[in-house]
C-alpha atoms as a PDB file:
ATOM      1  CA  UNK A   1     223.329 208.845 208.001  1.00  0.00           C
ATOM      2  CA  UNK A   2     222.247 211.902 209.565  1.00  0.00           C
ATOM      3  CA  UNK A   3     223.030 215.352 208.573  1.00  0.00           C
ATOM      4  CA  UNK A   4     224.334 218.130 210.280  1.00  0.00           C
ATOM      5  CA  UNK A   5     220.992 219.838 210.542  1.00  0.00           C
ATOM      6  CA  UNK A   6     219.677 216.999 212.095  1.00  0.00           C
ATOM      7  CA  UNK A   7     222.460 216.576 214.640  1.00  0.00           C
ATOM      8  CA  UNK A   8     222.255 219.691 215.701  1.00  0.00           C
ATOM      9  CA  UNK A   9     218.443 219.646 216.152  1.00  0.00           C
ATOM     10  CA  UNK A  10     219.337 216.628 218.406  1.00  0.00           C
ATOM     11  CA  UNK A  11     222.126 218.294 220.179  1.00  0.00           C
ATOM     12  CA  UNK A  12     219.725 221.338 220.968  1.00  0.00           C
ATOM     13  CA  UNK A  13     216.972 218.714 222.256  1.00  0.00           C
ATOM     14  CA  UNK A  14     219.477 217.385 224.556  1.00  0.00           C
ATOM     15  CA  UNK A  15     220.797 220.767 226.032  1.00  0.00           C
ATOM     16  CA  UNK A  16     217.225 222.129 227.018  1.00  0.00           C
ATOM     17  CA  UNK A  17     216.764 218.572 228.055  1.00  0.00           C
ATOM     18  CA  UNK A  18     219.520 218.736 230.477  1.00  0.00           C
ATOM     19  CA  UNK A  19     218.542 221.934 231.703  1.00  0.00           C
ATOM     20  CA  UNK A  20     215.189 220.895 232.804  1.00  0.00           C
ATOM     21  CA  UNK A  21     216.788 217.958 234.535  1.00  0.00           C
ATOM     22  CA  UNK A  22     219.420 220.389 236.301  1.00  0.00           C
ATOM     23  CA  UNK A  23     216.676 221.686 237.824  1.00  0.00           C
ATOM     24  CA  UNK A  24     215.386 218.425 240.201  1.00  0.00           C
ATOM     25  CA  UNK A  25     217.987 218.593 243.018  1.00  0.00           C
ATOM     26  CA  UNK A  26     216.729 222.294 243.779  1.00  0.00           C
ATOM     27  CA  UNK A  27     213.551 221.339 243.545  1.00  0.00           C
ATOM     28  CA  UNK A  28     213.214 218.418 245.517  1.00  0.00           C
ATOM     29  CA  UNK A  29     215.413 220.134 248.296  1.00  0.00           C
ATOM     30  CA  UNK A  30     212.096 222.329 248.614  1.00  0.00           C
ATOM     31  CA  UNK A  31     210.277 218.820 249.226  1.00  0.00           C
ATOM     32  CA  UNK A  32     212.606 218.232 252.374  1.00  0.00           C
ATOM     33  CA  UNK A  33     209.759 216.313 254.343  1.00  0.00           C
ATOM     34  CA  UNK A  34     209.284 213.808 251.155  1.00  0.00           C
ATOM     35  CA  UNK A  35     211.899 210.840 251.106  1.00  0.00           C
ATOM     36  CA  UNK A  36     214.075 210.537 248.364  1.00  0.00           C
ATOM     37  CA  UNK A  37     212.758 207.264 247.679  1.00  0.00           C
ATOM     38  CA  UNK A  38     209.585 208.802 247.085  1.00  0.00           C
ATOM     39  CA  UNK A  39     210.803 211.868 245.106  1.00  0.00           C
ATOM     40  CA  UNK A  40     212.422 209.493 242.568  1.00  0.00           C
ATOM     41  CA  UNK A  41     209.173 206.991 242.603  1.00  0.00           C
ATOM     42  CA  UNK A  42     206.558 209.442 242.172  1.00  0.00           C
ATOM     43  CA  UNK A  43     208.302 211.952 239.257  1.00  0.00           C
ATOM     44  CA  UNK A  44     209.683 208.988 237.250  1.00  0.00           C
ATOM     45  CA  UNK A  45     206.874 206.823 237.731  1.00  0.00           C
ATOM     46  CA  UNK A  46     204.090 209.415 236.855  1.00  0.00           C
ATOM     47  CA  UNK A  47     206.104 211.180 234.355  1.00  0.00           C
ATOM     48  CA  UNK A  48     206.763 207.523 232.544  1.00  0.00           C
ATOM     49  CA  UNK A  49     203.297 206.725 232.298  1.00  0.00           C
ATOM     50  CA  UNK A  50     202.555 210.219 230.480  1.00  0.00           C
ATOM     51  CA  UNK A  51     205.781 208.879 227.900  1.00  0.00           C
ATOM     52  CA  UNK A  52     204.071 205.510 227.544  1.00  0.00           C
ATOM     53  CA  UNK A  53     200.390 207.361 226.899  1.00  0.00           C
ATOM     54  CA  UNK A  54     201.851 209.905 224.668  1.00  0.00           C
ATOM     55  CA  UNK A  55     203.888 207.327 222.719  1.00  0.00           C
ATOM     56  CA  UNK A  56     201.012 204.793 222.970  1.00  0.00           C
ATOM     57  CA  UNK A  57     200.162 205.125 218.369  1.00  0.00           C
ATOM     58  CA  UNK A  58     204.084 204.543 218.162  1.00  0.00           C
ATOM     59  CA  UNK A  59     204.343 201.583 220.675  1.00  0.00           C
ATOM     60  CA  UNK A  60     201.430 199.786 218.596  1.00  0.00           C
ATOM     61  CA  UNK A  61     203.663 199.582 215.848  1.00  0.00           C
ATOM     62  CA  UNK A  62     207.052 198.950 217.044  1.00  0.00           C
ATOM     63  CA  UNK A  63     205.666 196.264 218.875  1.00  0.00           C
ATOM     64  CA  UNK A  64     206.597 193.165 216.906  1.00  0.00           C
ATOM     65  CA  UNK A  65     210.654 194.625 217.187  1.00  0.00           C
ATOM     66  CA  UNK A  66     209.817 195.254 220.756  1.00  0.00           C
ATOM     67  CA  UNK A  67     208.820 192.134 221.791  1.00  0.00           C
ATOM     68  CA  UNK A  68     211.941 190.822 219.475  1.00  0.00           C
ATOM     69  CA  UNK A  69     214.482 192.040 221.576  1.00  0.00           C
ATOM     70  CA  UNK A  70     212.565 191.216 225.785  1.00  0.00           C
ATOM     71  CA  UNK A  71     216.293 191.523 227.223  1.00  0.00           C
ATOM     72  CA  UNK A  72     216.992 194.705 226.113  1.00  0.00           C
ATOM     73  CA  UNK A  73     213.735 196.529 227.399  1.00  0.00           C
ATOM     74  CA  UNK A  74     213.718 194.537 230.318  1.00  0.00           C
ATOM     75  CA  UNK A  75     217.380 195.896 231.310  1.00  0.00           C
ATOM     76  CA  UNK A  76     216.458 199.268 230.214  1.00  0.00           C
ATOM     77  CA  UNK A  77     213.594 199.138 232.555  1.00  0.00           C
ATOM     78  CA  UNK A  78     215.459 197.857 235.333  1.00  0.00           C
ATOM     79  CA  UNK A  79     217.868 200.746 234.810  1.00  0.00           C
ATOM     80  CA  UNK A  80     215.014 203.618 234.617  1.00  0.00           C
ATOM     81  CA  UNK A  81     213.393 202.421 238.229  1.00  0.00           C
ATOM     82  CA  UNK A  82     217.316 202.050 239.852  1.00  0.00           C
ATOM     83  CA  UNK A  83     217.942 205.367 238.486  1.00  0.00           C
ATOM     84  CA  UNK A  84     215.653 207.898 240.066  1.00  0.00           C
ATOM     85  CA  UNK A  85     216.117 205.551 243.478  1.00  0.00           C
ATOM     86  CA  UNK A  86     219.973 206.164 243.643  1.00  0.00           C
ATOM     87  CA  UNK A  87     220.209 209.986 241.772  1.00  0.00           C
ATOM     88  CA  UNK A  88     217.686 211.560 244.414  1.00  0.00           C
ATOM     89  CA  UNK A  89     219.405 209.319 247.343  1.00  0.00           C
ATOM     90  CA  UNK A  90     222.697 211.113 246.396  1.00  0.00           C
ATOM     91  CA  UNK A  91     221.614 214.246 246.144  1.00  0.00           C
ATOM     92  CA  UNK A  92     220.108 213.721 249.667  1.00  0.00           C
ATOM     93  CA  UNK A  93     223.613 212.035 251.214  1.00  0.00           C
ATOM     94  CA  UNK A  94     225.985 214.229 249.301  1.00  0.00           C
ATOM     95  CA  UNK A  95     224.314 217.297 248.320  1.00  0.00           C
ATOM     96  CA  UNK A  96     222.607 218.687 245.285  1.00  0.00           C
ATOM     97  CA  UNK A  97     225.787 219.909 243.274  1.00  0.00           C
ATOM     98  CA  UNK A  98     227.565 216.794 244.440  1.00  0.00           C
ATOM     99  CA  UNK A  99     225.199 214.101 243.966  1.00  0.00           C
ATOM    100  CA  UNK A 100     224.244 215.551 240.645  1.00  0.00           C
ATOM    101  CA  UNK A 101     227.689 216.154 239.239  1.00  0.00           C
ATOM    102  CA  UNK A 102     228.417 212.490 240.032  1.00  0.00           C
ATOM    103  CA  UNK A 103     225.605 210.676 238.816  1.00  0.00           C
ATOM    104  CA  UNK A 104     225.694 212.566 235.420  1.00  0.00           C
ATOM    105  CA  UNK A 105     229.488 212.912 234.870  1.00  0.00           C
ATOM    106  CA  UNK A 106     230.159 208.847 235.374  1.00  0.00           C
ATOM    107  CA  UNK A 107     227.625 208.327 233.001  1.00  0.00           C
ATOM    108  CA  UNK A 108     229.811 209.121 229.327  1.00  0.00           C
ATOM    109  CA  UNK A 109     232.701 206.619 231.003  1.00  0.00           C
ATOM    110  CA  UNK A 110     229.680 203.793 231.719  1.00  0.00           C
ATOM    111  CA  UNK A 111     228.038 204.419 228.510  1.00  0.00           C
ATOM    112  CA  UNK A 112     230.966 203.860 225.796  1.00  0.00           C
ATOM    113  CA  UNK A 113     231.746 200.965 227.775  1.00  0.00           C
ATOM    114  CA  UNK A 114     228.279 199.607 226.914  1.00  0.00           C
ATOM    115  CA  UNK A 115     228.821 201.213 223.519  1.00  0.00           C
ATOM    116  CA  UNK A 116     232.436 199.412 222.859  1.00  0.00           C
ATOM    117  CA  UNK A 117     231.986 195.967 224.627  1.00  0.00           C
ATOM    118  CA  UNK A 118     228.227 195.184 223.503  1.00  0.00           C
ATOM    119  CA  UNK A 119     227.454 197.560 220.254  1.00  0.00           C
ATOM    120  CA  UNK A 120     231.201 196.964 219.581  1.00  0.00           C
ATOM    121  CA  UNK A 121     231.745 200.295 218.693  1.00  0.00           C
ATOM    122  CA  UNK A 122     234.919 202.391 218.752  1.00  0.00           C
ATOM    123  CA  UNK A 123     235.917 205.884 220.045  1.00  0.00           C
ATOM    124  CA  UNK A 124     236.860 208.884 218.887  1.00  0.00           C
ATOM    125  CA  UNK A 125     239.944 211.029 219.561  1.00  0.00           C
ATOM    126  CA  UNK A 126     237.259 213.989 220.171  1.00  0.00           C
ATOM    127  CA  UNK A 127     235.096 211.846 222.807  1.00  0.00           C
ATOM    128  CA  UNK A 128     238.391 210.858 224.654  1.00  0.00           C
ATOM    129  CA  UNK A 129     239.638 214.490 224.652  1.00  0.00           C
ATOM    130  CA  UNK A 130     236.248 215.521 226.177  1.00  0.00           C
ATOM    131  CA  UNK A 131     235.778 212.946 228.213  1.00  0.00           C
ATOM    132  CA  UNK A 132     239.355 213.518 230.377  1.00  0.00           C
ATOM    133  CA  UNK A 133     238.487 217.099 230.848  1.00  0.00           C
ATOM    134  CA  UNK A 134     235.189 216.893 231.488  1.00  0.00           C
ATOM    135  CA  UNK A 135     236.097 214.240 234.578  1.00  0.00           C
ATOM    136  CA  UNK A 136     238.813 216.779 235.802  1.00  0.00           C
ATOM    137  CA  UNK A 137     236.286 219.490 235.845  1.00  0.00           C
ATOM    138  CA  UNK A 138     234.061 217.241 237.807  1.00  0.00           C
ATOM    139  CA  UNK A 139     236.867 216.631 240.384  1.00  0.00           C
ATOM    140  CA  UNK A 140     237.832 219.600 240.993  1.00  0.00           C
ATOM    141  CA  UNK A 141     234.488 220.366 241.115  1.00  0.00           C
ATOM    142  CA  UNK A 142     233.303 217.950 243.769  1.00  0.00           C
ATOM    143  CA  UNK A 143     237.134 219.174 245.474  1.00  0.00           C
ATOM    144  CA  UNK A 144     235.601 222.822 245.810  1.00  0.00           C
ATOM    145  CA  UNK A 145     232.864 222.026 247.659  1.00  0.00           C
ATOM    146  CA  UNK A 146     233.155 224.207 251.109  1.00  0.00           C
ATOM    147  CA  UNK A 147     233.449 221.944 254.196  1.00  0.00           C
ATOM    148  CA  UNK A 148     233.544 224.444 257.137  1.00  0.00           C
ATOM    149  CA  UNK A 149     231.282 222.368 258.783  1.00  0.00           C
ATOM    150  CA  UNK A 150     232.287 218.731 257.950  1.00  0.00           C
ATOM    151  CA  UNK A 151     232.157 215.851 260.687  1.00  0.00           C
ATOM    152  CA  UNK A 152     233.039 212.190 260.502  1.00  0.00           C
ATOM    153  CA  UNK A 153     229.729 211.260 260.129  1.00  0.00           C
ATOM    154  CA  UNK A 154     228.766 213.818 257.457  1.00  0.00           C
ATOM    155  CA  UNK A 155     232.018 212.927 255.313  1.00  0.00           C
ATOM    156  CA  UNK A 156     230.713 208.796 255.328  1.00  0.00           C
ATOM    157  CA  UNK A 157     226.928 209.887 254.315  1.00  0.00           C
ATOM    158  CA  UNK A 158     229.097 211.498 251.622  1.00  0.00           C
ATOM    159  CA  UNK A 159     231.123 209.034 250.696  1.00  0.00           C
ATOM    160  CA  UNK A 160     227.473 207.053 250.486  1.00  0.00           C
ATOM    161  CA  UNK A 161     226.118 209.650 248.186  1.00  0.00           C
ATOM    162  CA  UNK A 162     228.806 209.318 245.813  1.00  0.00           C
ATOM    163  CA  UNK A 163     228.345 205.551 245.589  1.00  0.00           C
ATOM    164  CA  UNK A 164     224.972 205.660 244.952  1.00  0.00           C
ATOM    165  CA  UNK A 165     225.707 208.466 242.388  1.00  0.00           C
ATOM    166  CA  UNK A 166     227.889 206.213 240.561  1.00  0.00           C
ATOM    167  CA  UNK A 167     224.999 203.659 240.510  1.00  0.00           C
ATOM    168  CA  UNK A 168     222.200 206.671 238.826  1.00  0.00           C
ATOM    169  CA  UNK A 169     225.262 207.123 236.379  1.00  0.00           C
ATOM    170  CA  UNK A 170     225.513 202.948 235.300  1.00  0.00           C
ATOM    171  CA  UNK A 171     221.772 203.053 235.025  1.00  0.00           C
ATOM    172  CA  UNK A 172     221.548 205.807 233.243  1.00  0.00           C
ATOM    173  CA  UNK A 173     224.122 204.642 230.452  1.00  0.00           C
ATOM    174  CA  UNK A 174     222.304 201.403 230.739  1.00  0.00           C
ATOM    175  CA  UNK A 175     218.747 202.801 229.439  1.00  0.00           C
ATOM    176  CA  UNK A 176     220.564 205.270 227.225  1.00  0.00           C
ATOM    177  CA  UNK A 177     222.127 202.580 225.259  1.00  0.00           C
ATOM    178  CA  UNK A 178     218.808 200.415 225.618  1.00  0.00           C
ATOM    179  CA  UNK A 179     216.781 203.012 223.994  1.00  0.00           C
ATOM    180  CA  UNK A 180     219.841 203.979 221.034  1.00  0.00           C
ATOM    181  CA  UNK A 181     220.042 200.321 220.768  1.00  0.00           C
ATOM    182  CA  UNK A 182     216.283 199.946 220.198  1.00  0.00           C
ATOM    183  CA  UNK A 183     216.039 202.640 217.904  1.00  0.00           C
ATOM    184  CA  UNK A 184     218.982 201.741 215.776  1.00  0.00           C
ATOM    185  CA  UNK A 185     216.881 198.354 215.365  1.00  0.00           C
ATOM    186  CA  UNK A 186     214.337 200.342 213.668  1.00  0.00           C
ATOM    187  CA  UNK A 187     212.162 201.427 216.586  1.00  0.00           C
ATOM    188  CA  UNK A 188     210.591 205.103 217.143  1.00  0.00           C
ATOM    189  CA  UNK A 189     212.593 206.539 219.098  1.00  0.00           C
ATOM    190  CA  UNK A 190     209.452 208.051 221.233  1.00  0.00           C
ATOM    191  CA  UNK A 191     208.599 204.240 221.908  1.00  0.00           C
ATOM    192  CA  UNK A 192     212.165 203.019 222.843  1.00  0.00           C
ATOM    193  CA  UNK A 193     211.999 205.109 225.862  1.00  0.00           C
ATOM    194  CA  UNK A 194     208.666 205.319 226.651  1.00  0.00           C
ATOM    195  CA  UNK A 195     208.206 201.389 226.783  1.00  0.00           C
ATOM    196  CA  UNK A 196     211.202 201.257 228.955  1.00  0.00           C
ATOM    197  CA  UNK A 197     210.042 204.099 231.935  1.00  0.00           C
ATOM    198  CA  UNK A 198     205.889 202.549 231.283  1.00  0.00           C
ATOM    199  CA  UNK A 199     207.162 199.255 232.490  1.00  0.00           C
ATOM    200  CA  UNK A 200     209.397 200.757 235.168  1.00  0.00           C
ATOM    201  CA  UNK A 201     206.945 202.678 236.609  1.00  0.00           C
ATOM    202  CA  UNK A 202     204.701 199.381 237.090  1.00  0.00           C
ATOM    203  CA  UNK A 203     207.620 199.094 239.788  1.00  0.00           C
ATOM    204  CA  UNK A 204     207.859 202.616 241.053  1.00  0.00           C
ATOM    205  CA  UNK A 205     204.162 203.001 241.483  1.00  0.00           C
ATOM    206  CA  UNK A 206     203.373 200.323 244.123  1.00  0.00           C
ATOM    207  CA  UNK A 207     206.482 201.525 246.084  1.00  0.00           C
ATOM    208  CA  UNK A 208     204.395 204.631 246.752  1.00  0.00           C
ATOM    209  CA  UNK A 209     202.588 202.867 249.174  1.00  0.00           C
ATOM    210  CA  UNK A 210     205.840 202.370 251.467  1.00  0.00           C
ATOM    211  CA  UNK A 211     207.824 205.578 250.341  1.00  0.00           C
ATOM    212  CA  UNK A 212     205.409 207.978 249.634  1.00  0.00           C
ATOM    213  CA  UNK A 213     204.365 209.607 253.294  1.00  0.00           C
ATOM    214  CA  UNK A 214     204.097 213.345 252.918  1.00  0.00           C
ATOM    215  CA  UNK A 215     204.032 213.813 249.143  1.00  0.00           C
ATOM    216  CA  UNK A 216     200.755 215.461 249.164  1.00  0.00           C
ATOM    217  CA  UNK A 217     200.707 216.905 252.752  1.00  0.00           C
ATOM    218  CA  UNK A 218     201.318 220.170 251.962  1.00  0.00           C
ATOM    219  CA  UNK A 219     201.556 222.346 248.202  1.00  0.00           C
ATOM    220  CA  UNK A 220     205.140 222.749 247.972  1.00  0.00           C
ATOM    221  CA  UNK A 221     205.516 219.429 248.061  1.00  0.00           C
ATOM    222  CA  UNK A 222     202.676 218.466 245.894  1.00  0.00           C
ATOM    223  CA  UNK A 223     203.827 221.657 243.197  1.00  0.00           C
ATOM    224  CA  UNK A 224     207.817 219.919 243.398  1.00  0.00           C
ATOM    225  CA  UNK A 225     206.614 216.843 242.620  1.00  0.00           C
ATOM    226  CA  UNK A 226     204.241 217.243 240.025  1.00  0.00           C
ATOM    227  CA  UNK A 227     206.584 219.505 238.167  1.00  0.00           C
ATOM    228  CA  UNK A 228     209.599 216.844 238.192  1.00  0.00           C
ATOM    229  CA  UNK A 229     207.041 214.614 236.498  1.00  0.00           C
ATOM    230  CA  UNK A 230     205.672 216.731 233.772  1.00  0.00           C
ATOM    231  CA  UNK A 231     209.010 218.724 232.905  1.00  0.00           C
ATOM    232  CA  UNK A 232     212.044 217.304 233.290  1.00  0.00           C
ATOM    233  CA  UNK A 233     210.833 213.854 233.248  1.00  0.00           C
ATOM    234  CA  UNK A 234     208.254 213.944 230.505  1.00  0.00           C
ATOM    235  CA  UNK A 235     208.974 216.933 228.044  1.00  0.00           C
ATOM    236  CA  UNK A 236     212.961 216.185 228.893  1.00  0.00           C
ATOM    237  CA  UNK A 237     212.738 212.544 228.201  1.00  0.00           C
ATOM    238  CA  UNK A 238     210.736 213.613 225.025  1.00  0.00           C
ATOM    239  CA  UNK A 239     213.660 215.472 223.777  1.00  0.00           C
ATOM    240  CA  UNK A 240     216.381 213.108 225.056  1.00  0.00           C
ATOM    241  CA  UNK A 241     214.651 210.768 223.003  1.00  0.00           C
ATOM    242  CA  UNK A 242     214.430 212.963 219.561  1.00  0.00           C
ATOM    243  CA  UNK A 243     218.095 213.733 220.350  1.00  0.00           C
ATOM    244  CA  UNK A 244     219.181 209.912 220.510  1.00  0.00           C
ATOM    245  CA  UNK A 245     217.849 209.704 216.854  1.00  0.00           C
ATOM    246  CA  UNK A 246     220.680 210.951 215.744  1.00  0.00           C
ATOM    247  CA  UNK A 247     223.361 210.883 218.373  1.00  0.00           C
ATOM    248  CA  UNK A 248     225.279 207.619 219.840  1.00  0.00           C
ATOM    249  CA  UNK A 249     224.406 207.003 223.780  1.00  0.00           C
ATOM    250  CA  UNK A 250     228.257 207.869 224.820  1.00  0.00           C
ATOM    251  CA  UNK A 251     227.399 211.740 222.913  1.00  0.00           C
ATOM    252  CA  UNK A 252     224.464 212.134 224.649  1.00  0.00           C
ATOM    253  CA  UNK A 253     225.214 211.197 227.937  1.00  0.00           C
ATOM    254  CA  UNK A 254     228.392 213.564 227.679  1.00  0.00           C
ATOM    255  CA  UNK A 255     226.408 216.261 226.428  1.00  0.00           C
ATOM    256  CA  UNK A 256     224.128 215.919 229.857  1.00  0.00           C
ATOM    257  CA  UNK A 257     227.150 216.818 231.319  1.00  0.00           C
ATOM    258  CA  UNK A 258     225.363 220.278 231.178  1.00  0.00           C
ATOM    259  CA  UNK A 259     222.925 219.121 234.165  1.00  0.00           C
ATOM    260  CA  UNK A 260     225.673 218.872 236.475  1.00  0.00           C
ATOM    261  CA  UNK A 261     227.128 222.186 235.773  1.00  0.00           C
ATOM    262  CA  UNK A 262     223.188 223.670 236.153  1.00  0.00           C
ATOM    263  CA  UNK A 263     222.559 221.780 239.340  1.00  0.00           C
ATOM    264  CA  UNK A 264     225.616 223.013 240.975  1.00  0.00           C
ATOM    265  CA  UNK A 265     224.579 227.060 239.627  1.00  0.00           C
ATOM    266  CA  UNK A 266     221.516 226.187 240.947  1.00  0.00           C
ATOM    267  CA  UNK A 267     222.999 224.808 244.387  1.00  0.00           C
ATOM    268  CA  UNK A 268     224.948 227.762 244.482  1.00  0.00           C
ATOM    269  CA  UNK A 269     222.887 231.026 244.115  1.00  0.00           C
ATOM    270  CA  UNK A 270     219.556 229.024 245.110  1.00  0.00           C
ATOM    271  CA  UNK A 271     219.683 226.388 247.691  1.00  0.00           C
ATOM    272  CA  UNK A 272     222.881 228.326 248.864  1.00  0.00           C
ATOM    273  CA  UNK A 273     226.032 225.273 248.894  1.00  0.00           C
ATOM    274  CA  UNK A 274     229.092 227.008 248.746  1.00  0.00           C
ATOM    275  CA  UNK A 275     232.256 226.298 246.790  1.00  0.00           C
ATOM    276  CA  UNK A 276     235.899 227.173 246.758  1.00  0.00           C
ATOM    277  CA  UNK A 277     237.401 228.538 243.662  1.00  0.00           C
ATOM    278  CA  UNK A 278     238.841 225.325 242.602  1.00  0.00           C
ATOM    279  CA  UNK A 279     235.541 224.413 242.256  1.00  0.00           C
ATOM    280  CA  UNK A 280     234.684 227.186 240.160  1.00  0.00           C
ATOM    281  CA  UNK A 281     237.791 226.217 237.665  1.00  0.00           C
ATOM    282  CA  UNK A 282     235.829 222.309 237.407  1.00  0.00           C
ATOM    283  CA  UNK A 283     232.908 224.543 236.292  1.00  0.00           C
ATOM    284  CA  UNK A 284     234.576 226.085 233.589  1.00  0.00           C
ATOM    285  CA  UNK A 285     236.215 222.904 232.635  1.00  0.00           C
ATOM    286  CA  UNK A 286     232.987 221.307 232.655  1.00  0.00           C
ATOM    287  CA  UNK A 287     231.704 223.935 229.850  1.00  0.00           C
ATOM    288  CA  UNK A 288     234.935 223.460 227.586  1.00  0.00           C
ATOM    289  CA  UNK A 289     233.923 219.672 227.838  1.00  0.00           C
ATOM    290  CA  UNK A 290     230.810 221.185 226.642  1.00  0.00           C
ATOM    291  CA  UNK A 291     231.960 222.942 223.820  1.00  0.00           C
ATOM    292  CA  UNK A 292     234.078 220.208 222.917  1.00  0.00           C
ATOM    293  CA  UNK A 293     230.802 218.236 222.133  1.00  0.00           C
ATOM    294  CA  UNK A 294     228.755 220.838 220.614  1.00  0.00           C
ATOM    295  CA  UNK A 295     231.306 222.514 218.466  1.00  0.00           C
ATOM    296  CA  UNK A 296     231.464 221.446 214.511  1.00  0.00           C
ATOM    297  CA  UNK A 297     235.300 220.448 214.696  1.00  0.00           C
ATOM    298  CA  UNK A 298     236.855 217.045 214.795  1.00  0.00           C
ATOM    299  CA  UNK A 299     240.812 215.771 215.836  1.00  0.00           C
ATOM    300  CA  UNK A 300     242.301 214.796 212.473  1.00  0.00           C
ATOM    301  CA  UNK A 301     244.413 211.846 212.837  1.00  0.00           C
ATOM    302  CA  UNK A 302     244.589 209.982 209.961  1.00  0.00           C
ATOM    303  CA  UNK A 303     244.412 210.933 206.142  1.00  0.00           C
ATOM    304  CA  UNK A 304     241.527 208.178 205.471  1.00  0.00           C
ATOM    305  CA  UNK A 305     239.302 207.237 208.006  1.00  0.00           C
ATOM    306  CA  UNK A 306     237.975 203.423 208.102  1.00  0.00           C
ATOM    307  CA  UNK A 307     235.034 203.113 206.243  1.00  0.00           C
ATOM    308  CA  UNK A 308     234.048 199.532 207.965  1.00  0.00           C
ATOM    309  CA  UNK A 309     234.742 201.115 211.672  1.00  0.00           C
ATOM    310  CA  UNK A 310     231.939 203.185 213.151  1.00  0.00           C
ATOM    311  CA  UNK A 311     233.286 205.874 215.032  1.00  0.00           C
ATOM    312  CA  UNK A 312     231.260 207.550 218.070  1.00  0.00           C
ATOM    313  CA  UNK A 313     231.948 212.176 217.289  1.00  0.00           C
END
């Protein structure tokens, strides 16, 4: 059982991981001439070969529970290479606050379903507090977006983006509980996720070759891509994975919810989207959702809590 110290080292890993990640949509939107396609390929594919090299000592000897559980890592895998493909795609139909805030804020729902109908594990009062909040900040979040100059055809590339937003957030939950799963089986936790991003970027690697025109044609878009790879996909995987030592999928992924709220900052005073001030009052909703999570408190229902029952704080 892990103590407080240690969950809040993991918490902590997970916030500046979430930061770094809140940073992509402005950065690619600097890369305008790159496809999305190729955004996602090239910074989760490069930075998952510098998880599976750095993690190589750790792979070596998780590899006998590795290869015990081939279902697992290979849905894990199939959920880091649809991931970067569908987050970046949304963020390029629906805008970077949008595309962001939906792709990380569906992810908590997606993941305790994984969590409750596969690891069988309940919920807490706490998570289901958060997690209602949290989606009504991201509603009237995506509600507040300004659309002065909205036409037919940008509202359905919208509508698009938020589809394929919802599909980054399913894969995300998906490797997220992959890699807790894997690491509750007694596997590093550096190894759970770099074995799942090595073997999806043996996938997002050859796609180069079809979606990667322009990537190195000039240096902004050689200097946006190169960073996505080395910061928030390898040092913020690095810390995602320390955090899920200690912390269920579902409390991780609702933690992330901090990207979202970062993105859209960033989208704001940076890339220059422009919101109304219900979308301001999702923000701050977002952040209690936030608090919610980080905060040492719990809801107090019951005298005696089941001892047989895992629950997810």
């Amino acid at each position: 059982m892990a103590n407080k110290i240690d969950i809040s080292k993991g918490i902590i890993a997970i916030v500046i991981a979430s930061f770094l990640w809140g940073t992509t949509g402005t950065a690619a939107s600097y890369a305008h001439q790159v496809s999305a396609l190729g955004i996602g390929a090239f910074s989760t594919g490069i930075g998952g070969i510098l998880l599976f090299v750095a993690a190589r000592k750790k792979i070596q000897i998780d590899l006998s529970c590795l290869f015990s559980r081939p279902m697992v890592i290979l849905f894990g895998s199939a959920c880091v290479a649809i991931y970067p493909l569908a987050f970046y795609s949304a963020m390029r139909f629906s805008g970077v606050a949008i595309g962001t805030v939906v792709s990380i804020a569906s992810a908590p729902f997606f993941a305790v379903l994984l969590e409750r109908l596969i690891s069988k594990k309940s919920v807490s009062i706490k998570w289901v507090v958060s997690f209602i909040i949290g989606v009504l900040g991201i509603v009237l979040l995506v509600m507040g977006r300004s659309h002065e100059n909205s036409t037919l055809a940008n509202a359905m590339l919208q509508n698009i983006g938020v589809m394929l937003g919802l599909l980054a957030g399913l894969a995300y939950a998906g490797y997220s509980w992959a890699a807790k799963h894997l690491i509750e089986k007694g596997v590093h936790s550096q190894s759970a996720v770099a074995v799942q991003f090595g073997i999806a970027s043996c996938c997002l690697i050859p796609s180069l070759w079809f979606t990667g025109d322009n990537i190195l044609a000039t240096v902004t878009n050689a200097s946006v891509v190169v960073y996505m790879a080395i910061a928030p996909m390898f040092l913020g995987y690095l810390l995602f994975g320390f955090g899920l030592k200690v912390i269920d999928a579902s409390r991780a992924t609702l933690i992330t919810l901090i990207e979202p709220l970062v993105a859209t900052l960033l989208a704001i005073f940076i890339v220059g989207e422009s919101f109304k001030m219900i979308g301001r009052v999702g923000m701050g909703l977002v952040t209690l959702c936030l608090l919610l999570q980080t905060l040492p408190f719990t809801f107090n229902t019951q005298k005696k809590a089941s001892v047989s029952t895992p629950l997810i704080q």
